[in-house]
Every structure is written in structure tokens, then in C-alpha cells.
Protein backbone atom coordinates (compact mmCIF):
# COMPACT_ATOMS: atom_id res chain seq x y z
CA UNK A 1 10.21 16.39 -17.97
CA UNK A 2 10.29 14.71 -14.31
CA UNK A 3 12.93 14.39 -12.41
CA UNK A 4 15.15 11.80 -12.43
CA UNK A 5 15.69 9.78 -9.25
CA UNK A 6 18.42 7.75 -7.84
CA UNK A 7 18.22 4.78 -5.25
CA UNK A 8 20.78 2.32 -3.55
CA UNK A 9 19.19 -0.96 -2.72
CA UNK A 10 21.35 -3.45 -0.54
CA UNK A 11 20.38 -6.66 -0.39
CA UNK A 12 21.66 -7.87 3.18
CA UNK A 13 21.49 -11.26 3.11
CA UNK A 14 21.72 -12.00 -0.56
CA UNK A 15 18.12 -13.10 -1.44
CA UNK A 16 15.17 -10.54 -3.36
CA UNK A 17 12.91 -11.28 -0.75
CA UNK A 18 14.99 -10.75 2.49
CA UNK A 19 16.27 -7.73 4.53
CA UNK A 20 16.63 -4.62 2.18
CA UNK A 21 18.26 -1.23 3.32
CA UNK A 22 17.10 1.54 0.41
CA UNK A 23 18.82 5.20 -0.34
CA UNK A 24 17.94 7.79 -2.57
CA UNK A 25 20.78 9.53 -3.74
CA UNK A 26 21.90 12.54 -1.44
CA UNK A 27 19.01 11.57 1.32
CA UNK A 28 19.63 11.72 5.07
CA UNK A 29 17.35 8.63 6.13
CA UNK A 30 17.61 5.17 4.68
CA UNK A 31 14.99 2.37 4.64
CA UNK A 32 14.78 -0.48 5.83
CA UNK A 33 12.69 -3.91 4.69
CA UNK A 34 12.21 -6.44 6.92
CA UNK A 35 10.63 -9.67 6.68
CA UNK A 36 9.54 -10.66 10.31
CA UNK A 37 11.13 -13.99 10.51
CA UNK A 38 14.17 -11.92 9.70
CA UNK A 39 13.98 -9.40 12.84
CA UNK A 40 16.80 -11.06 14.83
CA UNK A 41 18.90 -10.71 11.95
CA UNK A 42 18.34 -7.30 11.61
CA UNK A 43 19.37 -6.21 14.49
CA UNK A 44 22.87 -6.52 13.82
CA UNK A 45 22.71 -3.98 10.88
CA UNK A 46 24.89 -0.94 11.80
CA UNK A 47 22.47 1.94 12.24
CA UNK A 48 19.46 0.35 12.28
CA UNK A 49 18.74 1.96 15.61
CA UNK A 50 18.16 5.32 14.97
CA UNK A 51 14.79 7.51 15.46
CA UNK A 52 12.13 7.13 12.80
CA UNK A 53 8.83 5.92 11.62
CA UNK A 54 7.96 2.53 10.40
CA UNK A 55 4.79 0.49 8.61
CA UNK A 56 3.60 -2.64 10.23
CA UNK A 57 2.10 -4.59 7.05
CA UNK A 58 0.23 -7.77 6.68
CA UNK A 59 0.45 -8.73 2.60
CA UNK A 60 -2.34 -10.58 1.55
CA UNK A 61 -2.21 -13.68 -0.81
CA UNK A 62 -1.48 -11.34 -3.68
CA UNK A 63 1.24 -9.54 -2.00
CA UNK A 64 -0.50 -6.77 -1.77
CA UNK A 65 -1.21 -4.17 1.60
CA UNK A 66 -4.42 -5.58 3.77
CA UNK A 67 -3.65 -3.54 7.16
CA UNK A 68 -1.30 -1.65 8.19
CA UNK A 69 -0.03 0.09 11.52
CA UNK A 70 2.29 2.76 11.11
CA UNK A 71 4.51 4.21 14.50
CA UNK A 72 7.32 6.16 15.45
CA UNK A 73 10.82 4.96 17.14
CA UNK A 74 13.94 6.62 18.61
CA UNK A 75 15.87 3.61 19.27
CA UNK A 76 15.53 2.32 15.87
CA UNK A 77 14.43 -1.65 15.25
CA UNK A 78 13.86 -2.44 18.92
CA UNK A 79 10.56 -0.65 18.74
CA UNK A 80 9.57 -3.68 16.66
CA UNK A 81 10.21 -6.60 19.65
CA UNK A 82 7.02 -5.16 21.37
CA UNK A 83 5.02 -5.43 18.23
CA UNK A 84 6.49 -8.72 18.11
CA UNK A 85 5.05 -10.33 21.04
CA UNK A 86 1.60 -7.82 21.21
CA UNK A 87 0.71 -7.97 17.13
CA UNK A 88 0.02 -10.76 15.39
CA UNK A 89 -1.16 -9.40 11.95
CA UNK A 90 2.07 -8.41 10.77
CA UNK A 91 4.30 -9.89 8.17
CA UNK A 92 6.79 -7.60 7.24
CA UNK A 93 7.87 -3.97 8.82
CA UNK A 94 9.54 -0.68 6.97
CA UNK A 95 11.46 1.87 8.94
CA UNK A 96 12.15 4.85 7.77
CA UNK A 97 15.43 5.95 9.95
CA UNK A 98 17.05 8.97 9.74
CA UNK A 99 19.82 10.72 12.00
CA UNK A 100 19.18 12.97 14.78
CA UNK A 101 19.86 16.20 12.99
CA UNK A 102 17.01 15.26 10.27
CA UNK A 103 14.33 13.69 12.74
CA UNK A 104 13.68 15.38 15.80
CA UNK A 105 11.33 14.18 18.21
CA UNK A 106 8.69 16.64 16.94
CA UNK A 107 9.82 15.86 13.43
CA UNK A 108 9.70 12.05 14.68
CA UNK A 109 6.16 12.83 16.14
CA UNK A 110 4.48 15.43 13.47
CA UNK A 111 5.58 12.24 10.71
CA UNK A 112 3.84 9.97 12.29
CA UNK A 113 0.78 11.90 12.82
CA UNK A 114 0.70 12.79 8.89
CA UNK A 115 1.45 9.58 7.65
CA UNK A 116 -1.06 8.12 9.60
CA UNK A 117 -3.76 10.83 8.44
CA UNK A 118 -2.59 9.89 4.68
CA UNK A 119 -2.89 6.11 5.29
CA UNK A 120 -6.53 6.89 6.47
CA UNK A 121 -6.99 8.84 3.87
CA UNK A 122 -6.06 6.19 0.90
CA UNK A 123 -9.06 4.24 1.53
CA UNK A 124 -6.46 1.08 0.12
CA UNK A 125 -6.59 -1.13 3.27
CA UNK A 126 -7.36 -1.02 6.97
CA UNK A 127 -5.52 0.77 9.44
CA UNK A 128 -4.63 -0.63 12.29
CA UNK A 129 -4.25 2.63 14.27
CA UNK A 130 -7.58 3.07 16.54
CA UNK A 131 -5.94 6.14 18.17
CA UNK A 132 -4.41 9.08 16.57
CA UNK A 133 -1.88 10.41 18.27
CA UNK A 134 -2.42 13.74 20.17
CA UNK A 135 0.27 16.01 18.52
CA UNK A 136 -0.44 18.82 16.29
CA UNK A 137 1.74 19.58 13.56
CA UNK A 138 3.34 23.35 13.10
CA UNK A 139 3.03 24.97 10.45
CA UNK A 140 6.48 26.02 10.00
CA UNK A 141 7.32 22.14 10.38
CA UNK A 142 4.67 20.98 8.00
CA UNK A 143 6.66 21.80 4.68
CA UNK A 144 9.62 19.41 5.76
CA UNK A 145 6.91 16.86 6.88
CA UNK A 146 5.59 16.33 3.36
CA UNK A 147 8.97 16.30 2.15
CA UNK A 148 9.72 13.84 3.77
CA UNK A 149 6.67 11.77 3.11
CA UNK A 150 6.97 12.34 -0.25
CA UNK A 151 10.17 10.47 -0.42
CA UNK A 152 8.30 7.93 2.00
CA UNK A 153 5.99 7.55 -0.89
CA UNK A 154 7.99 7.27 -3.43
CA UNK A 155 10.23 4.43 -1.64
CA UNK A 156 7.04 2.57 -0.78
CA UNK A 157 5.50 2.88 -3.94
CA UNK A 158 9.21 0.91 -5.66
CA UNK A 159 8.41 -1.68 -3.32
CA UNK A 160 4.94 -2.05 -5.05
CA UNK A 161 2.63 -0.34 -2.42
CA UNK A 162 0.40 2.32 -3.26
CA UNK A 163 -0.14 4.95 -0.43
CA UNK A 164 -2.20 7.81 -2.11
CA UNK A 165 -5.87 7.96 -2.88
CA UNK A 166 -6.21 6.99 -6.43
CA UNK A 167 -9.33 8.33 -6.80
CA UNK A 168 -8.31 12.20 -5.83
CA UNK A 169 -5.43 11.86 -7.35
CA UNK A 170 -7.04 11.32 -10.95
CA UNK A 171 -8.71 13.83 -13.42
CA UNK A 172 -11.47 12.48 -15.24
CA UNK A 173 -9.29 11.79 -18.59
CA UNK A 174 -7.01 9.34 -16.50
CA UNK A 175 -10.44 7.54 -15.47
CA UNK A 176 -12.16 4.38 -17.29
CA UNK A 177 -15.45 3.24 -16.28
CA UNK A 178 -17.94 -0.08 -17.18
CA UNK A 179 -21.75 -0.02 -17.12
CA UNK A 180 -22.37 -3.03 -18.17
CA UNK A 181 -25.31 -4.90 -17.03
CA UNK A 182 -26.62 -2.13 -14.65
CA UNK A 183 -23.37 -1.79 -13.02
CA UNK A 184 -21.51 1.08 -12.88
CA UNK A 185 -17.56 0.79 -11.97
CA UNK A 186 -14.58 2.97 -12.24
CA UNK A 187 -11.20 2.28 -12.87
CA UNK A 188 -7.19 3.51 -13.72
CA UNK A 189 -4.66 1.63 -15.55
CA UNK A 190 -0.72 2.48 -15.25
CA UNK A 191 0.29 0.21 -17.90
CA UNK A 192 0.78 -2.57 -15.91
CA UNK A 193 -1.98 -2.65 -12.52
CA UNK A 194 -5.50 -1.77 -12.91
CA UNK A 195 -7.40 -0.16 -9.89
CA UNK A 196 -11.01 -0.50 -9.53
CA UNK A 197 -11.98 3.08 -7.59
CA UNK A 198 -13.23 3.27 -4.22
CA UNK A 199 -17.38 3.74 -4.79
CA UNK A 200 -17.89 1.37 -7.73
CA UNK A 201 -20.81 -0.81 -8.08
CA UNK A 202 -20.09 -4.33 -7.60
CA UNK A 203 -22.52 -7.08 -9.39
CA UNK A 204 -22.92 -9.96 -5.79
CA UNK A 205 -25.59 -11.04 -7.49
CA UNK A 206 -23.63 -12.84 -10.46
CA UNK A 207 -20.20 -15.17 -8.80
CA UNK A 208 -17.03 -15.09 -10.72
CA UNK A 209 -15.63 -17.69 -12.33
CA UNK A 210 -12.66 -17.70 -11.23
CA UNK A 211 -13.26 -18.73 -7.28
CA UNK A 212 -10.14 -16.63 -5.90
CA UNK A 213 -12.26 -13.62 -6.55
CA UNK A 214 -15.42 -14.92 -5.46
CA UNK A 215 -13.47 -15.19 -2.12
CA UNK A 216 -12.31 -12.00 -2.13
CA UNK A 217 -15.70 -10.79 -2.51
CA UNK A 218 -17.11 -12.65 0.90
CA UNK A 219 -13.86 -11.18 2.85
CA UNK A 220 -14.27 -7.41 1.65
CA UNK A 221 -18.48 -7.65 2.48
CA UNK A 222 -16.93 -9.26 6.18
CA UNK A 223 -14.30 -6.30 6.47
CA UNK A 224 -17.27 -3.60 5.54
CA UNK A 225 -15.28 -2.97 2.74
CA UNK A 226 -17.99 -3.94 0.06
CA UNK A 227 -21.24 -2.73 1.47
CA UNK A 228 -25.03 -2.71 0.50
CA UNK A 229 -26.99 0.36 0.08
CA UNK A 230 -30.67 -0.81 -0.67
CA UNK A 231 -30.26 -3.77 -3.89
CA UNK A 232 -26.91 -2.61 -4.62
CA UNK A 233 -23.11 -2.95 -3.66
CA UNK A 234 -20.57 -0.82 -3.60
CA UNK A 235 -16.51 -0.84 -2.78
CA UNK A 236 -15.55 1.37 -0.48
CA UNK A 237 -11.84 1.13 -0.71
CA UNK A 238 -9.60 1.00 -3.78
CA UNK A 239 -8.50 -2.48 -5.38
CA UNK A 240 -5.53 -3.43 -7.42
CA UNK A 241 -5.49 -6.18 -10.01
CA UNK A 242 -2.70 -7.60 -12.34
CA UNK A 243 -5.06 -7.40 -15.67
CA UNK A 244 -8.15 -5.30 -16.61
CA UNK A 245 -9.79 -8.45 -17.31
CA UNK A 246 -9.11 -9.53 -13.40
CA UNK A 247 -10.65 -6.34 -12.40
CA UNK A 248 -13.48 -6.98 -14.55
CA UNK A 249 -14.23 -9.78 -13.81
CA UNK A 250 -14.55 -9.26 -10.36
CA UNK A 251 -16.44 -6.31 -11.05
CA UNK A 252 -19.25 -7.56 -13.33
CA UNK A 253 -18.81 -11.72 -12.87
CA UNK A 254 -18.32 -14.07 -14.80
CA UNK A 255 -15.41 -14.25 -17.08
CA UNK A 256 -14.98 -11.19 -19.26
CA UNK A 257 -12.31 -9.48 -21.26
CA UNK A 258 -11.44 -6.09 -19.67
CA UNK A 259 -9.52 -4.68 -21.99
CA UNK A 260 -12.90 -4.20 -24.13
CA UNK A 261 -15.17 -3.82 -21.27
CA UNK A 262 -13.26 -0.32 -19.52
CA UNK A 263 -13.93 2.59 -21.72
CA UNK A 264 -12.56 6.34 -21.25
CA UNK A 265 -14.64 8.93 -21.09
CA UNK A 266 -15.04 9.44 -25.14
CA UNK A 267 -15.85 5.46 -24.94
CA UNK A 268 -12.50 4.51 -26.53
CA UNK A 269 -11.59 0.99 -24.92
CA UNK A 270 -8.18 -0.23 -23.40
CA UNK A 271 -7.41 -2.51 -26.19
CA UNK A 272 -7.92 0.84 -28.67
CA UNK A 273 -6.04 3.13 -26.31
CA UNK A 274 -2.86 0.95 -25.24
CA UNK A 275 -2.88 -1.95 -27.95
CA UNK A 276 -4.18 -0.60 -31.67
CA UNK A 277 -1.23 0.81 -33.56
């Protein structure tokens, strides 16, 4: 059975959307939401400036991650007022601030360096970091490291954002797939999201019908992040939808119903796996 898991969520200024400060139960660093219009504000939280890392995020229309710039702090949320006036892309920020006795500066630095690999790694969304940072992690540090960016995870992932790559993370039972019309696509549902998996054949040569996708079609071939190898296209980062029939759709075109068009790997459908009694 998995372990249970406890977390305190504050809501600072009384609304869902605004400044949130998050605990798990018995943890040493607390994190903090922050909208951007809201930065002022949060500067008058008590402890908000100690040492840390934080994500720089820009949510797209779908409130979901597009880029992301992740860096480390010792004083806390005044790290953020240069990224106020030098980035524009941002929208919201999360720090994860802990006190001195947990992050050290080469605890600081080494967590930084990791989280940045595994945000590289995740093939989700672009990251904004164009230079890694020139620290090599010890190997007697490294088991506290992904400790801690395990609980990083697991905060991030409560506030909807997925930070792993779905695709490794998967065995082939967990994995549905489409090859409808020539195209091949693969995909994970969790019961509520589906993912379309980073290397799945896209159909560009049939639009969707519903325009919001055809849209997000043109910006991913813009970003690199659809890209043609000889007649074909292919995604090259991972995609969340709200329905299988969303994901789909935007796979094949047109307007289909994806709970009969993703099949497991014995070619039993969504609707027989999740909705036939």
C-alpha cells in the first residue's frame, strides 16, 4: 500500500488562485505559490526569505507548463525582483525554501543543478535555462538531493504540473496507442488527464475541428516541438489533455471519440477498460 501523505496549504490572501504557502507534514522547507502580480505582497510573508530553489513558469491558455526557468536563492523572494524587470515570460513563480541547516549552499547549488537536468529531461515544455550551471553534484550529497526533489515533485505535481518523463516512467501495460489512418500515436490515462507520448505521429495533413487545437498544432511546429521527418510528423515533447477524445482528436483530426479510438496493448479500448461494468 503507498504511503500516506500529509500537506498544509495556507491560503494567504483568502482567494484559490492567490499566494499559497504548502507543508508536508514533518518537512523542513515550505512552498511557496506566487502569482506575479502578487510579488509585492509576498514579500511581507514571514520567512519567505530564506535560501532555496524556485520555478519561473509561464501557463499557457490551458493552465498548463509552456517554459519554465528554474534557479537558486539565499535571500529568499528577492531573487525574484531581478527576474522581474529582466524576464518577461513568466506568470507565476514557486520557491521551494528551506532553513539553513537543510539547504546549504552546495545543497542550494547541487538542487538546482538536478532539477534543472530533470526538467530537461521531461521533454513537457521548454526550458528556459540556456546554461547549466557548472557545479557537480557529490555523491555522498546526491541521496538527499533526490529526496528532496522527490518531495519537489510531489508538491508540484498537487498543483497540477507534471515534472517526470511520462514516457520512461511507463511499462508497456500502462501504455495505449491509435493507428488509425496510418498514424501511429501513444498515450497514458490517469483517470482523469490523458497524455499523448513524446514521439507520436501526428496527422497535419487532416485540421481539427475544433480550431483551439488546430492552433496548437501551428505553435508546437513554430516551437520545433512537432517536427517533420520526410511525409510525416511527429511530437517531440509530451502533451496533456482533459479527455481522450481531446487528445484524439488532435492526434488523428477531425472530431473523434477517444475513448474507442486508444487501445491497450491486448486492443481492449478505454471505454471497455474504465467504463464497462
Amino acid at each position: 500500500m503507498a504511503q500516506s501523505k500529509k500537506l498544509e496549504v495556507i491560503y494567504l490572501n483568502g482567494q484559490p488562485d492567490g499566494i499559497r504557502s504548502i507543508r508536508r507534514h514533518l518537512s523542513t522547507m515550505t512552498t511557496y505559490v506566487i502569482p506575479r502580480p502578487l510579488l509585492s505582497e509576498a514579500k511581507k510573508i514571514t520567512g519567505i526569505n530564506r535560501p532555496g530553489i524556485y520555478y519561473l513558469i509561464n501557463e499557457n491558455d490551458e493552465n498548463k507548463i509552456a517554459q519554465i526557468y528554474i534557479g537558486q536563492t539565499r535571500n529568499g523572494v528577492t531573487r525574484l525582483d531581478d527576474h522581474n524587470r529582466s524576464k518577461d515570460f513568466w506568470n507565476k513563480a514557486i520557491m521551494f525554501l528551506a532553513d539553513n541547516k537543510t539547504f546549504s549552499l552546495d545543497m542550494i547549488s547541487g538542487l538546482e543543478e538536478y532539477a534543472i537536468i530533470k526538467a530537461h529531461e521531461s521533454n513537457r515544455y521548454k526550458v528556459e535555462n540556456f546554461v547549466k550551471p557548472q557545479y557537480e553534484i557529490d555523491e555522498y550529497d546526491l541521496p538527499s538531493i533526490e529526496e528532496v526533489y522527490e518531495e519537489i515533485q510531489f508538491i508540484m505535481a498537487t498543483q497540477g504540473y507534471k515534472m517526470d518523463n511520462a514516457k520512461e516512467s511507463l511499462n508497456e501495460s500502462e501504455i495505449f496507442h491509435t493507428t488509425r489512418l496510418g498514424i501511429t500515436a501513444y498515450g497514458v490515462y490517469n483517470g482523469d488527464k490523458f497524455q499523448v507520448l513524446e514521439g507520436s505521429e501526428i496527422n497535419m495533413q487532416k485540421d481539427v475541428n475544433l480550431e483551439k487545437y488546430n492552433k496548437q498544432r501551428r505553435v508546437l511546429v513554430e516551437k520545433g516541438d512537432i517536427v517533420q521527418e520526410v511525409d510525416k510528423y511527429f511530437l517531440k515533447v509530451t502533451l496533456e489533455f482533459n479527455t481522450p477524445s481531446g487528445a484524439s482528436d488532435f492526434v488523428l483530426g477531425g472530431s473523434t471519440n477517444g475513448w474507442t479510438e486508444w487501445k491497450n496493448k491486448d486492443g481492449k479500448t478505454l471505454d471497455k477498460i474504465y467504463r464497462t461494468k
